[in-house]
N, C-alpha and C. Protein backbone atom coordinates (compact mmCIF):
# COMPACT_ATOMS: atom_id res chain seq x y z
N UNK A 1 -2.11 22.22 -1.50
CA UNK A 1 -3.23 21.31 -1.28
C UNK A 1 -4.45 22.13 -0.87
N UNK A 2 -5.28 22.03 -1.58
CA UNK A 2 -7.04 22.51 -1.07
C UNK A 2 -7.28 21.90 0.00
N UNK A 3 -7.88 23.31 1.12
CA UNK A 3 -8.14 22.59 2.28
C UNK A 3 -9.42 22.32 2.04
N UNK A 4 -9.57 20.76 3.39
CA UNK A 4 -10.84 20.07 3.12
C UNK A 4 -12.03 20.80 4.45
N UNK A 5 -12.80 21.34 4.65
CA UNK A 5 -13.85 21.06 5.61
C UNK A 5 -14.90 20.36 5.85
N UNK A 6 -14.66 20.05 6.76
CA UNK A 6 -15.90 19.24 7.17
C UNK A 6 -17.24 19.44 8.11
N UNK A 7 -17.78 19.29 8.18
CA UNK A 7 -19.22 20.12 8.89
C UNK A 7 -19.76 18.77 9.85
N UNK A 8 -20.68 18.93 11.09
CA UNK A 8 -21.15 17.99 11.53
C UNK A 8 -22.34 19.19 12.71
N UNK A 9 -23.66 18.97 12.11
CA UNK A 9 -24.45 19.70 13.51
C UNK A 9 -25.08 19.07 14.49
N UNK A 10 -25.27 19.73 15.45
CA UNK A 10 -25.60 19.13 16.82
C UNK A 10 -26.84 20.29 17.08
N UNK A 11 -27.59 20.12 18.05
CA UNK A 11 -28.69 20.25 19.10
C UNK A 11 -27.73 20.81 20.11
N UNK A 12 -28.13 22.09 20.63
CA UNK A 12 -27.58 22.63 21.35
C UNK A 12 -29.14 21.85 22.91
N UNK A 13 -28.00 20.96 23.51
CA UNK A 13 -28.35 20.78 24.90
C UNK A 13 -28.56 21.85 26.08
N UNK A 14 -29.76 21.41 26.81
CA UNK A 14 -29.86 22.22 27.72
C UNK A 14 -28.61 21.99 29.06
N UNK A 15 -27.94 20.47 29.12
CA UNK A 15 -26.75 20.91 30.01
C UNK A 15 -25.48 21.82 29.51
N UNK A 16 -25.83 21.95 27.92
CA UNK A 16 -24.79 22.88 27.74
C UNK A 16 -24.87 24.27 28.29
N UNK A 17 -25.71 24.68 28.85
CA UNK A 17 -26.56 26.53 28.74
C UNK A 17 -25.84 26.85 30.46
N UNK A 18 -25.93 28.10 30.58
CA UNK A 18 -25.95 29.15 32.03
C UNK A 18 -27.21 29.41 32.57
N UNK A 19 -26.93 29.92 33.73
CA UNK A 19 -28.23 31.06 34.02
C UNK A 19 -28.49 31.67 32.60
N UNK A 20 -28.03 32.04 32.11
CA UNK A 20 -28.31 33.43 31.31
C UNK A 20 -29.41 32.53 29.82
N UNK A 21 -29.05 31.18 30.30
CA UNK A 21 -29.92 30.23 28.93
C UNK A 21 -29.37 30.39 27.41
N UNK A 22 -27.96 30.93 27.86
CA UNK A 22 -27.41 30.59 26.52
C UNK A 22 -26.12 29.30 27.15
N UNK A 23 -25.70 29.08 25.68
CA UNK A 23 -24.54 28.63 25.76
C UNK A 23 -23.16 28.39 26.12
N UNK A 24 -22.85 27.91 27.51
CA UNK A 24 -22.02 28.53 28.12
C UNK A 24 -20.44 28.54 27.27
N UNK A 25 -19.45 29.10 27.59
CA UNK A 25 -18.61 29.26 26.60
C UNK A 25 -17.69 28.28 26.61
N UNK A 26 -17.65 27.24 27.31
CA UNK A 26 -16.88 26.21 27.64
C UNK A 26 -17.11 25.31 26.99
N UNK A 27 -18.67 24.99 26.51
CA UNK A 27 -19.27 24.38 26.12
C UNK A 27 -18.74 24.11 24.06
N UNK A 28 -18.57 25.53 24.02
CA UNK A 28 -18.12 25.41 22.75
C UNK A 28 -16.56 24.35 22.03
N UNK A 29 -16.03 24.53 23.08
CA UNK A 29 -14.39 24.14 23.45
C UNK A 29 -15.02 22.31 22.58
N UNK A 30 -16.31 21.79 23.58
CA UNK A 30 -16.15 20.90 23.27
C UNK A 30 -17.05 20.66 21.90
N UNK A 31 -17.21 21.66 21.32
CA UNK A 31 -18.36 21.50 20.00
C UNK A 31 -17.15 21.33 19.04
N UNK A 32 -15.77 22.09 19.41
CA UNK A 32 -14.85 21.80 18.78
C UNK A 32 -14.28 20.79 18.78
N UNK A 33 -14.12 20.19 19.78
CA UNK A 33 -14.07 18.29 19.56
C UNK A 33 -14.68 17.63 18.73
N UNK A 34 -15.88 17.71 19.13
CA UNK A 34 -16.43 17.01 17.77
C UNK A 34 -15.99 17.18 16.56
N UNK A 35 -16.39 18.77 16.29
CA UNK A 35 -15.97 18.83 15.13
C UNK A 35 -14.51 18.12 14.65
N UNK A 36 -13.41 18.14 15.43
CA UNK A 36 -12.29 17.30 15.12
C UNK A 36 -12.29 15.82 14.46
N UNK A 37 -13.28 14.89 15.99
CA UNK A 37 -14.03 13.73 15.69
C UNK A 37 -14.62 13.60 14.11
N UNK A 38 -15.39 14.47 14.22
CA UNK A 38 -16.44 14.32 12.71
C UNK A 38 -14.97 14.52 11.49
N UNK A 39 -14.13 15.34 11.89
CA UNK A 39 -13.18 15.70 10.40
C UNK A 39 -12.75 14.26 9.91
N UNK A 40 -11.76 13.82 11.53
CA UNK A 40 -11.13 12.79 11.25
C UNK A 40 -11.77 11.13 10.75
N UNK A 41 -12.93 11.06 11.21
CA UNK A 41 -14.23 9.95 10.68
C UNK A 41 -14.46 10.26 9.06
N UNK A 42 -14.57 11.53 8.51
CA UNK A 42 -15.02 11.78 7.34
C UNK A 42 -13.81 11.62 6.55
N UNK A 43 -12.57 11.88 7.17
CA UNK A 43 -11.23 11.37 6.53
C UNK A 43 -10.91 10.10 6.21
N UNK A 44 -11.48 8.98 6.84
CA UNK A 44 -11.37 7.87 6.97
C UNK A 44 -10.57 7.23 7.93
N UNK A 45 -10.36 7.65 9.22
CA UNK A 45 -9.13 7.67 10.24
C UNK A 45 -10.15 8.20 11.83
N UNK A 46 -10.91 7.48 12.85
CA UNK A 46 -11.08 7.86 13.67
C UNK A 46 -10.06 8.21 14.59
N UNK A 47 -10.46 9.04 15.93
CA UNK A 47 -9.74 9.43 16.95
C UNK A 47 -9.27 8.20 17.60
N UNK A 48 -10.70 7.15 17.80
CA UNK A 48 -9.91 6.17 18.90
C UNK A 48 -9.22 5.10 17.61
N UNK A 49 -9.00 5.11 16.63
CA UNK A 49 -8.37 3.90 15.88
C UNK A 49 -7.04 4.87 16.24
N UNK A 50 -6.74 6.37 15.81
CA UNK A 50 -5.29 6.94 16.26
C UNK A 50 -4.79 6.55 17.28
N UNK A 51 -5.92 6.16 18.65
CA UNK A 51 -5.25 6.03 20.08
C UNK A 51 -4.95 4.61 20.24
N UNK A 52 -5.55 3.82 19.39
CA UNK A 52 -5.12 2.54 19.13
C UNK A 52 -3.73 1.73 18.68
N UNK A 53 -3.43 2.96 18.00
CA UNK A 53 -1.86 2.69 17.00
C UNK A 53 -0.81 3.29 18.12
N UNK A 54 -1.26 3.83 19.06
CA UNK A 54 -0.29 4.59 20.03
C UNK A 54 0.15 5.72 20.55
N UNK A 55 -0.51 6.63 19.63
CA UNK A 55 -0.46 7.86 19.76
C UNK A 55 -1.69 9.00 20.87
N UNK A 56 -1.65 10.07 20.77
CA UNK A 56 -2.65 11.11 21.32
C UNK A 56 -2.17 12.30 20.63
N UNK A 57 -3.20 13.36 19.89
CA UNK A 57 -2.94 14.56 20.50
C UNK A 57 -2.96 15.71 21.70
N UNK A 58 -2.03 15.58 22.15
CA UNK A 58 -2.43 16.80 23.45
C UNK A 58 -2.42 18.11 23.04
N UNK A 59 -3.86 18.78 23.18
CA UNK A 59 -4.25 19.95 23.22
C UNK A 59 -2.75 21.11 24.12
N UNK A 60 -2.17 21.88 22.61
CA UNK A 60 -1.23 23.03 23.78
C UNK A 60 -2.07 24.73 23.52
N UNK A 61 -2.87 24.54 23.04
CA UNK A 61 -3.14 25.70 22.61
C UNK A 61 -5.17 25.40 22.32
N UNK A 62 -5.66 26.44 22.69
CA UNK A 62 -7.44 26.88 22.13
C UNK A 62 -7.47 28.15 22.07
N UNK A 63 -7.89 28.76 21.37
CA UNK A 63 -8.30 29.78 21.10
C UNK A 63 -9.84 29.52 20.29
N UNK A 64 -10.69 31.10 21.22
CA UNK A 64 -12.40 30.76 20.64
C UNK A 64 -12.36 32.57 20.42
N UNK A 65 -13.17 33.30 19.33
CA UNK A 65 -13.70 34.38 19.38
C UNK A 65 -15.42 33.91 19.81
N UNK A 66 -15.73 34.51 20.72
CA UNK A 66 -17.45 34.33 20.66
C UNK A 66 -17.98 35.68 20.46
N UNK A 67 -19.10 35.35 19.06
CA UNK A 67 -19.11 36.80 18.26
C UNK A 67 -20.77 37.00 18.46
N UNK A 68 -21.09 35.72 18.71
CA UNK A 68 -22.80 35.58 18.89
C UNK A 68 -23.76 34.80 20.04
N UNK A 69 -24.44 34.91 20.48
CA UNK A 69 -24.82 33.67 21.37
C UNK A 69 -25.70 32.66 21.06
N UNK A 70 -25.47 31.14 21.13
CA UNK A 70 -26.48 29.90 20.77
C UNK A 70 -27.26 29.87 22.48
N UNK A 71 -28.31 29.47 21.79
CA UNK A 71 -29.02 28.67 22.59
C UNK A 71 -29.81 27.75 23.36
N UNK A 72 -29.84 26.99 24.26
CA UNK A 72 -30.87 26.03 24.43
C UNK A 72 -31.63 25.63 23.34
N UNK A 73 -31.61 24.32 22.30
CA UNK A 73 -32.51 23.76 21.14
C UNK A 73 -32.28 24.81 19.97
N UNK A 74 -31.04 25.79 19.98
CA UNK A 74 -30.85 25.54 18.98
C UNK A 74 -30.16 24.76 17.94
N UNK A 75 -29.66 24.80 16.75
CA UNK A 75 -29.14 23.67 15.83
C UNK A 75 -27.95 24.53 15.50
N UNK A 76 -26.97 24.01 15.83
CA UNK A 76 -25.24 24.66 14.91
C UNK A 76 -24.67 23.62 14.49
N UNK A 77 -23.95 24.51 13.42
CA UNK A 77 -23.01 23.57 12.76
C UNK A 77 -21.78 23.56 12.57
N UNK A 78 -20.60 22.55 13.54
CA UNK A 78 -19.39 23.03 13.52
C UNK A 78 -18.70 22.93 12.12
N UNK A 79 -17.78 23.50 11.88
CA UNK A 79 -16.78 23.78 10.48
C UNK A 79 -15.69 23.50 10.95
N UNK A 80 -14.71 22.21 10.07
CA UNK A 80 -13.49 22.06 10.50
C UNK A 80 -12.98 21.65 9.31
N UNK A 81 -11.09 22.09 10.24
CA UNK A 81 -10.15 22.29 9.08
C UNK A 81 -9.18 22.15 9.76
N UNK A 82 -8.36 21.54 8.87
CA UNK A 82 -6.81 21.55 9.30
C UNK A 82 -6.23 23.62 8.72
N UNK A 83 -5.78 24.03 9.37
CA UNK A 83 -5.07 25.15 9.39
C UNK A 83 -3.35 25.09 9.02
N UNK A 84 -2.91 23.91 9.97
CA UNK A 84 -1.27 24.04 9.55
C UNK A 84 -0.81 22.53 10.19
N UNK A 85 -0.18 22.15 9.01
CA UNK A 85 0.44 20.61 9.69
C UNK A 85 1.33 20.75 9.89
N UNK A 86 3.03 20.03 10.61
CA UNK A 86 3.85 20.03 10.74
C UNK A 86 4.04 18.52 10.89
N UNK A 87 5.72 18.27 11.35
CA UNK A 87 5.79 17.20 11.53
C UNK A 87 5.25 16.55 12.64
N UNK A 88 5.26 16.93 13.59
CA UNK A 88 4.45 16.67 14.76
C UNK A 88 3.47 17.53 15.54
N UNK A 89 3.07 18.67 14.87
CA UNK A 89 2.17 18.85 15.61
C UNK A 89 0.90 19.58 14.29
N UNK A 90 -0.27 19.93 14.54
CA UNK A 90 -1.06 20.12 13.97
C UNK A 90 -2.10 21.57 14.30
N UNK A 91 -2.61 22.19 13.63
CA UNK A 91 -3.33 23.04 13.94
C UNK A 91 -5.06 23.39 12.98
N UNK A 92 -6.09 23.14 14.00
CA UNK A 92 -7.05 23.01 13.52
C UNK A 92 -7.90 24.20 13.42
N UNK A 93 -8.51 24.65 12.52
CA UNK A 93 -9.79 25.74 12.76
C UNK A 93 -11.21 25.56 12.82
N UNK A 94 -11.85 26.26 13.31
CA UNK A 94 -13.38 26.24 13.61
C UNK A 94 -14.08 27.32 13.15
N UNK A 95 -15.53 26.98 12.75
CA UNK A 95 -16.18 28.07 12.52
C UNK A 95 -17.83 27.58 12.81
N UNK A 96 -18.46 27.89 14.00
CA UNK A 96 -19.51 27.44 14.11
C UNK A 96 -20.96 28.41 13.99
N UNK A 97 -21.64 27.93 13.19
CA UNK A 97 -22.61 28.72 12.96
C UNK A 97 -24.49 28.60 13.30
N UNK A 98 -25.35 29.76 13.24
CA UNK A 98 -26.49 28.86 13.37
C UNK A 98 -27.06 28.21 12.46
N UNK A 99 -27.68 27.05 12.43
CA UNK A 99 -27.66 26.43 11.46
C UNK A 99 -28.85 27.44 10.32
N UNK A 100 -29.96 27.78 11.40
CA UNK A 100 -31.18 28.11 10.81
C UNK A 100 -30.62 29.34 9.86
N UNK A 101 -29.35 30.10 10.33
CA UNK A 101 -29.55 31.48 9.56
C UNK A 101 -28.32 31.60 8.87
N UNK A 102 -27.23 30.65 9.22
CA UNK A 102 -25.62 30.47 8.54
C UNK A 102 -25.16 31.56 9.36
N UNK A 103 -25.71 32.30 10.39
CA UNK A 103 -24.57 33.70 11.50
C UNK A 103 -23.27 32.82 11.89
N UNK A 104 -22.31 32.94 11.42
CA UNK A 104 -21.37 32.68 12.55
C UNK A 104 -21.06 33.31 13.81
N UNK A 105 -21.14 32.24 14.67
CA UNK A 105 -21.29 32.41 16.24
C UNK A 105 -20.08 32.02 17.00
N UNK A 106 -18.94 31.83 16.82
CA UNK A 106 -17.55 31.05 17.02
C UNK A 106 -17.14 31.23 15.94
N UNK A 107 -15.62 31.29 16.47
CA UNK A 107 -14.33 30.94 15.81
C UNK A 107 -13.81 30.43 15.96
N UNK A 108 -12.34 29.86 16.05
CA UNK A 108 -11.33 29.66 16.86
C UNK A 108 -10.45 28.72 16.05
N UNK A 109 -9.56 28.09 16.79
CA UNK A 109 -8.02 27.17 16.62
C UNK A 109 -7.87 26.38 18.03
N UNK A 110 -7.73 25.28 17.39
CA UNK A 110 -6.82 24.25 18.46
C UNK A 110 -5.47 23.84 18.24
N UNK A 111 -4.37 23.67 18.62
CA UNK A 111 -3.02 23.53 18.43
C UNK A 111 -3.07 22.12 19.51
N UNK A 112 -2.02 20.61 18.57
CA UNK A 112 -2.00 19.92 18.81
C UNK A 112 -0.28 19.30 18.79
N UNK A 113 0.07 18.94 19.88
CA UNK A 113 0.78 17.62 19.83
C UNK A 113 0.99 16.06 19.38
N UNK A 114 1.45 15.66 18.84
CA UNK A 114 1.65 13.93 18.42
C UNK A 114 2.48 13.83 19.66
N UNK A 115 1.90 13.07 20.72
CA UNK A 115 2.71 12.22 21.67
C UNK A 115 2.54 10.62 21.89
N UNK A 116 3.40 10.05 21.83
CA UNK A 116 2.88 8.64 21.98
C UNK A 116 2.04 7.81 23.47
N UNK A 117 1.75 6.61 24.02
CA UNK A 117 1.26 6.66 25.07
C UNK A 117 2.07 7.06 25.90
N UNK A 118 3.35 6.60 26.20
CA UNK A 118 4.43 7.29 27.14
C UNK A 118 4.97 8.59 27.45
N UNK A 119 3.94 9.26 26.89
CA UNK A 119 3.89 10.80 26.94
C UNK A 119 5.57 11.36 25.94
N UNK A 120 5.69 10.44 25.24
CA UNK A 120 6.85 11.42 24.42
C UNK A 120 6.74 11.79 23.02
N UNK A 121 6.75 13.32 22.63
CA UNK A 121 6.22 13.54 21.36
C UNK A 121 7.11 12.59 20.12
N UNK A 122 5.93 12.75 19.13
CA UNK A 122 6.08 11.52 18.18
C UNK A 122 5.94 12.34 16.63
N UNK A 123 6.59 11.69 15.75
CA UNK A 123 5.97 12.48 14.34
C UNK A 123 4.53 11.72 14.21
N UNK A 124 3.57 12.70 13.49
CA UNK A 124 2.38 12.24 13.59
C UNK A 124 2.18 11.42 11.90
N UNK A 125 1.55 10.37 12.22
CA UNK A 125 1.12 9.46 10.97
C UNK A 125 1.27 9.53 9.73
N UNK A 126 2.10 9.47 8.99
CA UNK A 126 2.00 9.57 7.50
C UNK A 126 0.39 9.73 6.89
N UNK A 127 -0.77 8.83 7.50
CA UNK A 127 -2.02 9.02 6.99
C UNK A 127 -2.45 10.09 7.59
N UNK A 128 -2.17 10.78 8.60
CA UNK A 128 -2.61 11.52 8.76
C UNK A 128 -1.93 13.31 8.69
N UNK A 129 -0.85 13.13 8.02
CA UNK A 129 0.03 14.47 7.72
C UNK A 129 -0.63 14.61 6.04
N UNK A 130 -1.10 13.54 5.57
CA UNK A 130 -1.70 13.51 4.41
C UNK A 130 -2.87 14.92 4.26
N UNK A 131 -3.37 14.73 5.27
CA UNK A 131 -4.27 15.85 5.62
C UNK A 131 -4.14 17.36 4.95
N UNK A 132 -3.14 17.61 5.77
CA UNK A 132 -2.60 18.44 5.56
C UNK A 132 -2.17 19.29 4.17
């Protein structure tokens, strides 16, 4: 299966920044959310309709390379991808860049769980192993 990416950019906020007026690195963690958000919306399957049916993924794993620094007003654009499906759990990649110049500035992977609300892992969605 051809993997799909999906792109979604944001405005780098000034509560995202440090002293130093860049981007603090934590901050990225959650640029990678989105980007998740934006995959799964462009798939046709939001996050909260998944949490609706009963499920969650719980984050067991992040990994970020930070290769560049964003900053305050600037524009990036996260890149997402499914990396590796399984039956229950999932693994996503990132690649965020500046928008103005295409540098990639981030990397990384998130590693996911299918657990249901009762906290017990679950196989994850037929619509959504489709993905994959």
């Amino acid at each position: 299966m051809q993997k799909v990416v999906e792109e979604v950019t944001l405005y780098v906020r000034y509560a995202e920044t440090d002293a130093m007026g860049i981007v603090h690195h934590a901050s990225y963690i959650v640029y990678f959310e989105e980007g998740r958000s934006n995959y799964a919306r462009k798939r046709g399957s939001d996050y909260a309709s998944f949490e609706q049916r009963g499920y969650y993924l719980a984050v067991s794993e992040v990994n970020a390379r930070y290769v560049k620094p964003a900053r305050y007003g600037d524009q990036v654009t996260v890149r997402c991808w499914i990396d590796e499906m399984k039956s229950r759990s999932l693994t996503f990649g990132y690649e965020i860049v500046l928008t103005a110049t295409g540098e990639t500035i981030v990397t990384g992977q998130s590693k996911h769980i299918c657990i249901t609300h009762d906290g017990r892992v679950s196989t994850i969605p037929d619509e959504w192993r489709q993905w994959g």
